[in-house]
Every structure is written in C-alpha cells, then in structure tokens.
Protein backbone atom coordinates (compact mmCIF):
# COMPACT_ATOMS: atom_id res chain seq x y z
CA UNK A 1 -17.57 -8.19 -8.53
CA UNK A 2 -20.81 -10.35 -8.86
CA UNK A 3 -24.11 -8.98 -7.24
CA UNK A 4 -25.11 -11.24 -4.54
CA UNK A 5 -28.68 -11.69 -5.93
CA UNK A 6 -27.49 -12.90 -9.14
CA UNK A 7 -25.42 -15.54 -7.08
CA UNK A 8 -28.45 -16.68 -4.88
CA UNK A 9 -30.84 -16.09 -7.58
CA UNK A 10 -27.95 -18.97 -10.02
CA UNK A 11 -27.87 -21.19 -7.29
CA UNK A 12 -31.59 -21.30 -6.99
CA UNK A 13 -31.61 -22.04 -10.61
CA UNK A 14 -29.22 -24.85 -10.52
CA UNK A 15 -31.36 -26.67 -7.31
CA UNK A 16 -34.59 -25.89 -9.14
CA UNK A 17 -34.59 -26.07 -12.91
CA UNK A 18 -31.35 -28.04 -12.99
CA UNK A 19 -31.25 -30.55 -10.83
CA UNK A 20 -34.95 -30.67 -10.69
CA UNK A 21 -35.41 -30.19 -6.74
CA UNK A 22 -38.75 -29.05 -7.16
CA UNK A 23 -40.55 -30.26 -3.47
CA UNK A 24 -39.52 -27.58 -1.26
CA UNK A 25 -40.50 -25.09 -3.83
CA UNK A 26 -43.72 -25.65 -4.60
CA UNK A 27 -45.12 -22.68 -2.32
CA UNK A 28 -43.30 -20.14 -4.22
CA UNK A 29 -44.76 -21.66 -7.64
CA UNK A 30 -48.46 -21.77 -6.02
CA UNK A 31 -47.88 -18.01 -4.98
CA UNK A 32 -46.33 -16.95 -8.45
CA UNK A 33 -49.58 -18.73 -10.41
CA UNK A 34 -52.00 -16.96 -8.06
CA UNK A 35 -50.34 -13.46 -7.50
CA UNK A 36 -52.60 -11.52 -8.96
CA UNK A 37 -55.49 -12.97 -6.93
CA UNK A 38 -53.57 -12.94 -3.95
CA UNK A 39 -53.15 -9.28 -3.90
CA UNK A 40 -56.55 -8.52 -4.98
CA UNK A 41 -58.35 -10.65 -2.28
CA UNK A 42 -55.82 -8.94 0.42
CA UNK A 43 -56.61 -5.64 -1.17
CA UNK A 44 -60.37 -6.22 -0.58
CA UNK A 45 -59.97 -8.65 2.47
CA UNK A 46 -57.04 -8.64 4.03
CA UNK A 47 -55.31 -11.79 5.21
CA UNK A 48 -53.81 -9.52 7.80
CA UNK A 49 -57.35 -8.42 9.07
CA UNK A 50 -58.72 -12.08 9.40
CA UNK A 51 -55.83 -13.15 11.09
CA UNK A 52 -55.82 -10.36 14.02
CA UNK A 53 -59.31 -11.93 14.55
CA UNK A 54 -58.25 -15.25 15.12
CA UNK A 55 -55.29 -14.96 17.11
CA UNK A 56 -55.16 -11.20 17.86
CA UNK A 57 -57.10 -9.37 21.15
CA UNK A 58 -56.54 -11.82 23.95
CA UNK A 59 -54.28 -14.08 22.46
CA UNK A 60 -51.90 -11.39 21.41
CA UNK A 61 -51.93 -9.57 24.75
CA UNK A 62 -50.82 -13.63 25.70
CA UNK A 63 -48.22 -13.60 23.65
CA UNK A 64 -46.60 -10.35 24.21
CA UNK A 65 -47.00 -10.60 28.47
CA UNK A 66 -45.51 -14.15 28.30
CA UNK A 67 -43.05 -14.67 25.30
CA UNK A 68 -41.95 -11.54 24.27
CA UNK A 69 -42.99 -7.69 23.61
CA UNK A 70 -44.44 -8.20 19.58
CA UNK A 71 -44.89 -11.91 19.01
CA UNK A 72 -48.65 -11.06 19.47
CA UNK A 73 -47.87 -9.31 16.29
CA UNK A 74 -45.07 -11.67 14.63
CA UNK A 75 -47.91 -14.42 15.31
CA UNK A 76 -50.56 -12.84 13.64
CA UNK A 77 -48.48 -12.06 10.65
CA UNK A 78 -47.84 -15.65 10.21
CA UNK A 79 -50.99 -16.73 10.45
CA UNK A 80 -51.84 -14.08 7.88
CA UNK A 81 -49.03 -15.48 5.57
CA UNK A 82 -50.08 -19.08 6.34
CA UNK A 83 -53.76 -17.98 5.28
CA UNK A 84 -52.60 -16.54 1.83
CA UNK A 85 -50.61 -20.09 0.95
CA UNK A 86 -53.61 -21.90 1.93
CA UNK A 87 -55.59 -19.91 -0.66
CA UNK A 88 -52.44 -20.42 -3.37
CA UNK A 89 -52.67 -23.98 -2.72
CA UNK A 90 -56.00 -24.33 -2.99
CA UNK A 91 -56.52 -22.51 -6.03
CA UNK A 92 -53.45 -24.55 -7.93
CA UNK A 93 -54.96 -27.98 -6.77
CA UNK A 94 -58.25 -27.02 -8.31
CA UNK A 95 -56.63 -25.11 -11.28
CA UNK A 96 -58.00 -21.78 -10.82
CA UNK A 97 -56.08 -19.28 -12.09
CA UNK A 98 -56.41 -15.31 -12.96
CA UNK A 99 -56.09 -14.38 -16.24
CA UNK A 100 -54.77 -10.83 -17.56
C-alpha cells in the first residue's frame, strides 16, 4: 500500500519538475532558498510578534466580537506568515542568500 505523502509528494513532482508548472510555486522555492534566515530573524524577531502589533489589541478584540471567537488570532497569524514571504521574496529578488 503506497504512503500518501509519497503520492502527493510524485504528483507534485510531475506538475513541478515535469511539466514545468513552476508559477504557483515560486513561494515555496523563495522560502526553501531563505530558510535558514527565515528562522533566525523569527528566532530573534518574531514575525508573530510584529504582526500582533499591527493587527492585534483592538483589531483582534474586532475580529473575535464580530466574526468569530479566534480570527483575531487566525488573522494575526497570517499576517505573520504573509510578513515572512515578503522577506523570502525580497531576499530572492535581490539574491541574498545564507550560506552554511
């Protein structure tokens, strides 16, 4: 019986390095080149931190009261995320990458 991974993991393969569907993926390659950063300057930072300063406090109470209990939260973990793939992009356009 195949592992369901390997199956998603083959298909992803075959839309990516195959066919050469590249587009879509292109956040997942700017986050692979800069991983090392990435964790370092959330380490030190915190993406999570800066975002419950821009759309945490009031805007989070917001959220919860009015959409639903935790989207405050959800919210601010997206922006979070959406921070970090800014930085990934930004580094690969300008070619700065981490070396080990």
């Amino acid at each position: 019986m195949p592992h369901e991974g390997g199956v998603g993991l083959g298909a992803l393969h075959q839309i990516i390095d195959a066919r050469g569907r590249r587009g879509w993926a292109s956040v997942f390659m700017w986050i692979g080149a800069s991983a090392i950063t990435l964790y370092l300057i959330n380490m030190i930072v915190g993406f999570e931190r800066i975002a419950i300063r821009l759309v945490g406090g009031d805007v989070g109470r917001l959220l919860d009261q009015y959409v639903s209990q935790g989207a405050g939260r959800f919210v601010a973990h997206a922006v979070g995320l959406t921070l970090a793939i800014a930085l990934a992009c930004f580094l690969s356009r300008r070619k700065i990458f981490l070396r080990v």
